[in-house]
N, C-alpha and C. Protein backbone atom coordinates (compact mmCIF):
# COMPACT_ATOMS: atom_id res chain seq x y z
N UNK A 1 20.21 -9.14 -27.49
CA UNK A 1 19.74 -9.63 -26.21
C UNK A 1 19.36 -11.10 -26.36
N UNK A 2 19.60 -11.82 -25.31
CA UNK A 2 19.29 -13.63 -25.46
C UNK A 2 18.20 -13.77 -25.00
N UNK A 3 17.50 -14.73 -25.07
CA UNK A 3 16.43 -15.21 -24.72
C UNK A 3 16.74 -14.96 -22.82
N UNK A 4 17.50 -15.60 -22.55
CA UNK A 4 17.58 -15.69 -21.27
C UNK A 4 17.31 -14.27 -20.72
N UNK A 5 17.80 -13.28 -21.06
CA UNK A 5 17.76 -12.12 -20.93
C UNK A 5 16.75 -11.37 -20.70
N UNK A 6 16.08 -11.91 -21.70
CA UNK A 6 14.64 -11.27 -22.31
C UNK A 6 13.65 -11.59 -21.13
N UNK A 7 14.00 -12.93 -20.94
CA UNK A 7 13.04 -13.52 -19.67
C UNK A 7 13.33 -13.25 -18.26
N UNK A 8 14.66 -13.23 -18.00
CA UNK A 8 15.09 -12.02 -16.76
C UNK A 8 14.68 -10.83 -16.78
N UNK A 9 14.28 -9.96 -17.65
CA UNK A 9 13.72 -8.82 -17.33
C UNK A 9 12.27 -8.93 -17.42
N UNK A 10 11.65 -9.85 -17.79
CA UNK A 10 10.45 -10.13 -17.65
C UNK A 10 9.35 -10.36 -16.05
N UNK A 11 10.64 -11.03 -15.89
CA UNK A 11 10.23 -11.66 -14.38
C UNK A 11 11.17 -10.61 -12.88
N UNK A 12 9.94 -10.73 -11.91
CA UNK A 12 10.93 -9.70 -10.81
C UNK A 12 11.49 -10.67 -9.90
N UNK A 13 12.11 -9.78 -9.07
CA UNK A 13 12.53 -10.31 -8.01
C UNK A 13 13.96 -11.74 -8.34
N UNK A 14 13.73 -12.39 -7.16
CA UNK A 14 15.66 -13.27 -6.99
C UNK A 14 14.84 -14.61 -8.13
N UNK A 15 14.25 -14.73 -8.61
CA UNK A 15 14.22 -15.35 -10.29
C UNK A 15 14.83 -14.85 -11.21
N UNK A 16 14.55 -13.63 -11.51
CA UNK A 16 15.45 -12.90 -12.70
C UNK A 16 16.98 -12.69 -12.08
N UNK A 17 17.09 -12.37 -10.73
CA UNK A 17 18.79 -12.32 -10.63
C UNK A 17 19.36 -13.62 -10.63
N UNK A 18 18.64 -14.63 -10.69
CA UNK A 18 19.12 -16.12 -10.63
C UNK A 18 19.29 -15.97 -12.08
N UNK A 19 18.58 -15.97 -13.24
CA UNK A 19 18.70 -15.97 -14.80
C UNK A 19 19.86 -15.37 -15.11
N UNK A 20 20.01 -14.17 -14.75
CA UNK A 20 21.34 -12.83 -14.84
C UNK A 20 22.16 -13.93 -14.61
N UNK A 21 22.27 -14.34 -13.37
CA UNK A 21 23.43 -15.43 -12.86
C UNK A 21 23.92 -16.33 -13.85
N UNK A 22 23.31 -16.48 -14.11
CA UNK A 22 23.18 -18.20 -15.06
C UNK A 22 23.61 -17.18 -16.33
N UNK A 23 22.85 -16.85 -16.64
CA UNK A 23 23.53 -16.26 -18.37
C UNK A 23 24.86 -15.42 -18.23
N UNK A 24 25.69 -14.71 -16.99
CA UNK A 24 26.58 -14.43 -16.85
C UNK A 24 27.54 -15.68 -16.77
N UNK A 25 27.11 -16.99 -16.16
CA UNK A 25 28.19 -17.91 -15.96
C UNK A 25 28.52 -18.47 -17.40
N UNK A 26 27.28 -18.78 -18.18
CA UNK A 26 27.12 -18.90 -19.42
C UNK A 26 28.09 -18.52 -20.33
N UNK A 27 28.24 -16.84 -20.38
CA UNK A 27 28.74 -16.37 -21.34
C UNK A 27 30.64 -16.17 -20.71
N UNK A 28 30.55 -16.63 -19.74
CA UNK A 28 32.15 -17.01 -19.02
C UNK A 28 32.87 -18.08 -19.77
N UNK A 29 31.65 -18.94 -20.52
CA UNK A 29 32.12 -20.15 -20.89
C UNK A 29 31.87 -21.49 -20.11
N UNK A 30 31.60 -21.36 -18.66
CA UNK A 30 31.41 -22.61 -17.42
C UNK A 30 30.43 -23.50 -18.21
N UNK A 31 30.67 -24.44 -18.27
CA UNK A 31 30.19 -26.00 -18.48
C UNK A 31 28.76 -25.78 -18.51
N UNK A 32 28.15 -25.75 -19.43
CA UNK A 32 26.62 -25.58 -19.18
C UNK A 32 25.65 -26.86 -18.67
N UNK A 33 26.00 -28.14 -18.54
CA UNK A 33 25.27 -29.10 -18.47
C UNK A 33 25.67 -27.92 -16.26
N UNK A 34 26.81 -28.33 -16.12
CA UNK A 34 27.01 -27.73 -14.34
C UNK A 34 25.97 -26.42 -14.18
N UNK A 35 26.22 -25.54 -15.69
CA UNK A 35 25.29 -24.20 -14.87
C UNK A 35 23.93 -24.41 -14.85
N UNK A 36 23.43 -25.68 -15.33
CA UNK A 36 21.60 -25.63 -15.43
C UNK A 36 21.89 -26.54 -13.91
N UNK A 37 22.50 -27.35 -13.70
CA UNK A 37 22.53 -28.23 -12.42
C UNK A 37 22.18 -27.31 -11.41
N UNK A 38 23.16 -26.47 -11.75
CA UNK A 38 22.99 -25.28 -10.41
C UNK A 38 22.01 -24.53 -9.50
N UNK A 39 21.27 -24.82 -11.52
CA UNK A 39 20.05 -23.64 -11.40
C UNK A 39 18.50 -24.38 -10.67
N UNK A 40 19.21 -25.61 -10.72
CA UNK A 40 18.33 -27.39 -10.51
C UNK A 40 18.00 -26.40 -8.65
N UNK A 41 19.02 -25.90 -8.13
CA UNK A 41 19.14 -26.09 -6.85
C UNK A 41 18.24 -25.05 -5.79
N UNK A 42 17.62 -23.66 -7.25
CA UNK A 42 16.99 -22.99 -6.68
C UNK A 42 15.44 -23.77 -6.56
N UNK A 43 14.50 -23.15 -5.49
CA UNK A 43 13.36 -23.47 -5.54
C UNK A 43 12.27 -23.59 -6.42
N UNK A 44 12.25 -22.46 -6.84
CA UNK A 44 10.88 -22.17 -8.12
C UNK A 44 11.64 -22.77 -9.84
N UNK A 45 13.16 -22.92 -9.78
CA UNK A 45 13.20 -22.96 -11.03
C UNK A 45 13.86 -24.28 -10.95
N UNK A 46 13.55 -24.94 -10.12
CA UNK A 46 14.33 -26.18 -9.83
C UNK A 46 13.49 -27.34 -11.24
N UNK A 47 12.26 -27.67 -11.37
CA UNK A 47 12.45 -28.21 -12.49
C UNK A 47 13.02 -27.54 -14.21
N UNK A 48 12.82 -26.53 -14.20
CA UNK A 48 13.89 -25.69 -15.29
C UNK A 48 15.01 -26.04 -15.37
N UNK A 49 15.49 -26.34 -14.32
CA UNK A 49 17.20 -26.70 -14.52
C UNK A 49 17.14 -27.89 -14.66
N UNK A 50 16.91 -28.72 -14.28
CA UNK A 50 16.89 -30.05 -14.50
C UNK A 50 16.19 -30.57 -15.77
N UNK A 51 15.72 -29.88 -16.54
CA UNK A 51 15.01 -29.89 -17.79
C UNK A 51 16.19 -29.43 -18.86
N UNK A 52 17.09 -28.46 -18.51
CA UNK A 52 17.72 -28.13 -18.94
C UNK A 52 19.13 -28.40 -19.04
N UNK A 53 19.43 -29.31 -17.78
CA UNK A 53 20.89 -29.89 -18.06
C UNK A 53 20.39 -30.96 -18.70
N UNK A 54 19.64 -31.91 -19.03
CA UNK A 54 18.97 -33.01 -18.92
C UNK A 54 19.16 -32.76 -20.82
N UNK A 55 18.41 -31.85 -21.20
CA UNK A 55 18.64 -31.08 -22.45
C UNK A 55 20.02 -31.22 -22.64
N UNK A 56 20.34 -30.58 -22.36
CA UNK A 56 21.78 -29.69 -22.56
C UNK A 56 22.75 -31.36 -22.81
N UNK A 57 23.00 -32.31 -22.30
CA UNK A 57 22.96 -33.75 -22.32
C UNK A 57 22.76 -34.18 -23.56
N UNK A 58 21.28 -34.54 -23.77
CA UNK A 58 20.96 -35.34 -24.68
C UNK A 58 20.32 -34.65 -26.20
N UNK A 59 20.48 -33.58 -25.88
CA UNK A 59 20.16 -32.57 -27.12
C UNK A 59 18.15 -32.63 -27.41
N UNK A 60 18.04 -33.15 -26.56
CA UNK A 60 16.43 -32.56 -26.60
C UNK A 60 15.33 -31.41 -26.43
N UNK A 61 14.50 -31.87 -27.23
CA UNK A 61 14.05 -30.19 -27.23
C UNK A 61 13.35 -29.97 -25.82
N UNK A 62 13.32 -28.82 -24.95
CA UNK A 62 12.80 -28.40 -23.72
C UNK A 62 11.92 -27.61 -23.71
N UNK A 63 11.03 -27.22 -25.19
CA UNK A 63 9.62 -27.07 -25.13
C UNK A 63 8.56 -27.51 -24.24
N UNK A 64 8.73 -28.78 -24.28
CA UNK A 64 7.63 -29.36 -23.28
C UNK A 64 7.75 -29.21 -21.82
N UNK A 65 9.17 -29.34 -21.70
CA UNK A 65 9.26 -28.77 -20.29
C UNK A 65 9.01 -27.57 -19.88
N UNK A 66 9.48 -26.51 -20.45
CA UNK A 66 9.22 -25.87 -20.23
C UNK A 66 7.64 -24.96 -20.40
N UNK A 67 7.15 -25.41 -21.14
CA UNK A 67 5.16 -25.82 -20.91
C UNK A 67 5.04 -26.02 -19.71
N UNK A 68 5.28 -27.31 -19.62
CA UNK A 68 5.01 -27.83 -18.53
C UNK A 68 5.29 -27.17 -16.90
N UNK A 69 6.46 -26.46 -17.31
CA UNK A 69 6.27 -25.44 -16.05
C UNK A 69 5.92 -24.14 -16.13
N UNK A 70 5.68 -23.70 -17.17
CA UNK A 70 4.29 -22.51 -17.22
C UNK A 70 3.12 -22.97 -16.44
N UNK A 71 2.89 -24.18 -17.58
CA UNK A 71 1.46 -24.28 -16.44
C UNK A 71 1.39 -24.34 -15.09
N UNK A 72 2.36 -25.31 -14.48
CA UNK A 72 2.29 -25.35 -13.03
C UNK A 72 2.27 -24.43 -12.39
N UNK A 73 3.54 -23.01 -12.26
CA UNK A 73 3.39 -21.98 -12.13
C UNK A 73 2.03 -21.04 -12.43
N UNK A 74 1.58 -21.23 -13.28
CA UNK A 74 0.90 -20.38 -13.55
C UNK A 74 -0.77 -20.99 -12.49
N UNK A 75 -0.89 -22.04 -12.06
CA UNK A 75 -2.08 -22.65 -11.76
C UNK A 75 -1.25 -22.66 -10.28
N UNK A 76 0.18 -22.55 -9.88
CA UNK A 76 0.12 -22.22 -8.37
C UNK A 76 -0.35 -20.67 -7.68
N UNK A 77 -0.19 -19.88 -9.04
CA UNK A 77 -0.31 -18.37 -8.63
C UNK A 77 -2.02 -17.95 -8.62
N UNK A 78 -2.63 -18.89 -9.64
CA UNK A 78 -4.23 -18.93 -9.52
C UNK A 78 -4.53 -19.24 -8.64
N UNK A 79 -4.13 -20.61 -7.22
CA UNK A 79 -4.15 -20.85 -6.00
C UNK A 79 -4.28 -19.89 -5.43
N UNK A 80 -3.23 -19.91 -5.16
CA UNK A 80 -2.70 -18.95 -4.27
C UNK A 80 -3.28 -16.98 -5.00
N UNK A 81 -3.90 -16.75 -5.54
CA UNK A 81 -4.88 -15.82 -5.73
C UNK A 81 -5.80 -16.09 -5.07
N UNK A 82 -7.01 -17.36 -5.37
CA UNK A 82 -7.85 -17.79 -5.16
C UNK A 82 -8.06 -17.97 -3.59
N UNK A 83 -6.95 -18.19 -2.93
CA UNK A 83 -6.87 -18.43 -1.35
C UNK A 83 -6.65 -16.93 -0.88
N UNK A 84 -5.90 -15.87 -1.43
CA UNK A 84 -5.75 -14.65 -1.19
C UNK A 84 -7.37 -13.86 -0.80
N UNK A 85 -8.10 -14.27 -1.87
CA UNK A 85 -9.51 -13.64 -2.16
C UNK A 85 -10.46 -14.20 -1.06
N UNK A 86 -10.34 -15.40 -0.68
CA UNK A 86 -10.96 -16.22 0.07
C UNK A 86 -10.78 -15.96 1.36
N UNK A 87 -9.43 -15.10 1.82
CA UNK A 87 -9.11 -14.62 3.90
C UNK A 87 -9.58 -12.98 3.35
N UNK A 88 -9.90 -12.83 2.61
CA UNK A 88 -10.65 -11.61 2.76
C UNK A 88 -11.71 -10.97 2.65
N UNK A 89 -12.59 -12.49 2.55
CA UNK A 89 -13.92 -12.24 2.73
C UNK A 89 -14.08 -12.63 4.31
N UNK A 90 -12.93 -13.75 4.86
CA UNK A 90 -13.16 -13.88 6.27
C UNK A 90 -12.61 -12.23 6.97
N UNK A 91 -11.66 -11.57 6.60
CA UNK A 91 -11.61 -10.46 7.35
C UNK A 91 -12.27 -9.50 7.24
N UNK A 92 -12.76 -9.28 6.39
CA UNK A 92 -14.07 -8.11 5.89
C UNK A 92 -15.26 -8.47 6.66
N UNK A 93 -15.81 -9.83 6.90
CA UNK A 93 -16.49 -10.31 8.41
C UNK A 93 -16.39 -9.19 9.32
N UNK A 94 -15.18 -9.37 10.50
CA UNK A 94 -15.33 -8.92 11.95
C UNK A 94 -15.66 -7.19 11.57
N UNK A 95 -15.06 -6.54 10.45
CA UNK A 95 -15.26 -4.81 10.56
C UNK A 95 -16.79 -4.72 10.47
N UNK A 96 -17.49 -5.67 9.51
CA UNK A 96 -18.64 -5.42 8.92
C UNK A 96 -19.45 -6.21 10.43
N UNK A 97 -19.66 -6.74 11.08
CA UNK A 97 -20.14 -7.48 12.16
C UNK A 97 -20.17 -6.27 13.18
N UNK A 98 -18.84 -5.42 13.31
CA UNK A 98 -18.67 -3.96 14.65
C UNK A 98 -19.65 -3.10 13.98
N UNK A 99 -19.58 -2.63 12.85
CA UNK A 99 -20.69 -2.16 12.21
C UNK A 99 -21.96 -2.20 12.65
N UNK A 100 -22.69 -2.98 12.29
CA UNK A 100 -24.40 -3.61 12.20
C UNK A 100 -24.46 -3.94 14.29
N UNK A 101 -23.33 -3.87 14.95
CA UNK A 101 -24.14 -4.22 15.95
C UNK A 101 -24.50 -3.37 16.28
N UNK A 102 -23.97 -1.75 16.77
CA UNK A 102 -24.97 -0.85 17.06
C UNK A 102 -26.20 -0.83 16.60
N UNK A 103 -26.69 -0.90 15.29
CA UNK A 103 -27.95 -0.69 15.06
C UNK A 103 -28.71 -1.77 15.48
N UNK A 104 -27.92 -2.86 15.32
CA UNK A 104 -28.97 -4.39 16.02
C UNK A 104 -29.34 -3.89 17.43
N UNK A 105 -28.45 -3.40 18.18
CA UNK A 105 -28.87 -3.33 19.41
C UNK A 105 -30.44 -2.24 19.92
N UNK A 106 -30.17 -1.55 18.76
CA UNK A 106 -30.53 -0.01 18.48
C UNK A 106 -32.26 -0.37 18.47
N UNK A 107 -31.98 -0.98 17.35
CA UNK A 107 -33.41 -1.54 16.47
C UNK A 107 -34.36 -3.13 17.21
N UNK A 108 -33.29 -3.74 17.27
CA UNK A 108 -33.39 -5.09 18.15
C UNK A 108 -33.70 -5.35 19.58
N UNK A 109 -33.00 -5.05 20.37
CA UNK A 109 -32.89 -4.93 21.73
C UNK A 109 -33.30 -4.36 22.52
N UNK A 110 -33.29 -2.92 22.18
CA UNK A 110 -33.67 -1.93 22.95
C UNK A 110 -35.06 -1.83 22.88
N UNK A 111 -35.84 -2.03 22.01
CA UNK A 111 -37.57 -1.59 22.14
C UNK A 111 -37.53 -3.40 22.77
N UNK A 112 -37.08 -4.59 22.53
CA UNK A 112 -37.48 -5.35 23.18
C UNK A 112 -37.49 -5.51 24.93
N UNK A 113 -36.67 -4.65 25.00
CA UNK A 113 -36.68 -4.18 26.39
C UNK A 113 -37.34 -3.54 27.15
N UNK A 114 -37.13 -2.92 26.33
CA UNK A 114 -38.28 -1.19 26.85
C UNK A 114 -39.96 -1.80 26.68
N UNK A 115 -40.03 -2.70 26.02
CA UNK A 115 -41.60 -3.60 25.65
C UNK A 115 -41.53 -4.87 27.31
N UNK A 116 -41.09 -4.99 27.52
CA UNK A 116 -40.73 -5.98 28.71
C UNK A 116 -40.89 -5.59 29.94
N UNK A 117 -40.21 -3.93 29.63
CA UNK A 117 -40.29 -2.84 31.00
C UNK A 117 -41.82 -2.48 31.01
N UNK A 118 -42.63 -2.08 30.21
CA UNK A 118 -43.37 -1.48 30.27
C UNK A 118 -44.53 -2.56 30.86
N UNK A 119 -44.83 -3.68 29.82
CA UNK A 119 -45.22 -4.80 30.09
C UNK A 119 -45.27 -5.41 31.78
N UNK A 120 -44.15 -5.16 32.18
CA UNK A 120 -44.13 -5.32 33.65
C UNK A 120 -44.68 -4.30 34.56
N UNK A 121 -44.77 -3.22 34.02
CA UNK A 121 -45.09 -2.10 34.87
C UNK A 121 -46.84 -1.97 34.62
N UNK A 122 -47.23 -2.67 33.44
CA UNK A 122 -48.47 -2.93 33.36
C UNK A 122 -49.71 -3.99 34.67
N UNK A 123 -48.62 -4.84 34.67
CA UNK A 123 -49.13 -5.97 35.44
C UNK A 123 -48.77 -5.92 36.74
N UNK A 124 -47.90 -4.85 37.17
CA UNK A 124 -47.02 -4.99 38.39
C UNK A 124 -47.51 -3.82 39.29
């Protein structure tokens, strides 16, 4: 099994069938500096490919690049966690708010009323 491989089954969804892609064109023989170009064109792996024809070129190592887009990835998905966690303390609000008003009204309102009524019926 290739590396590429290894990391396509690692990862879900149209990332890993993009990898499949690429290591199938790969092992066709197609021009590899063209198949990382290609891969330039998807969204999420668009600096990967370009790290990698770029490589593939000048024979450099793509360690760093590819670091380099761990981290990013990995600190967009902490975001975007972090913002996940954050609309669900705003929606856990309105259920918990329908909640507590009966008793506010219950506890709150109602003897202030009934203290107002009586109060008037005192003086009146």
């Amino acid at each position: 099994m290739s590396a590429l491989e290894a990391v396509a089954d690692a990862l879900p969804g149209a990332v890993a069938d993009e990898l499949l892609v690429v290591r199938h064109r790969l092992a066709l023989g197609v021009d590899p500096v063209t198949v990382w170009r290609s891969l330039a064109a998807h969204p999420q792996l668009r600096p990967l490919g370009r790290a990698l024809a770029r490589a593939q070129q000048s024979g450099a190592s793509v360690s760093v690049a590819v670091e380099a887009l761990a981290a990013e990835l990995a600190a967009e998905s902490r975001s975007r966690t972090d913002a996940l966690a954050r609309s669900v303390e705003v929606r856990a609000a309105a259920p918990l708010g329908v909640c507590f008003l009966p008793a506010f009204v219950l506890l709150g309102v109602v003897p202030m009323v009934a203290g107002i009524f009586s109060a008037m019926r005192l003086f009146g």
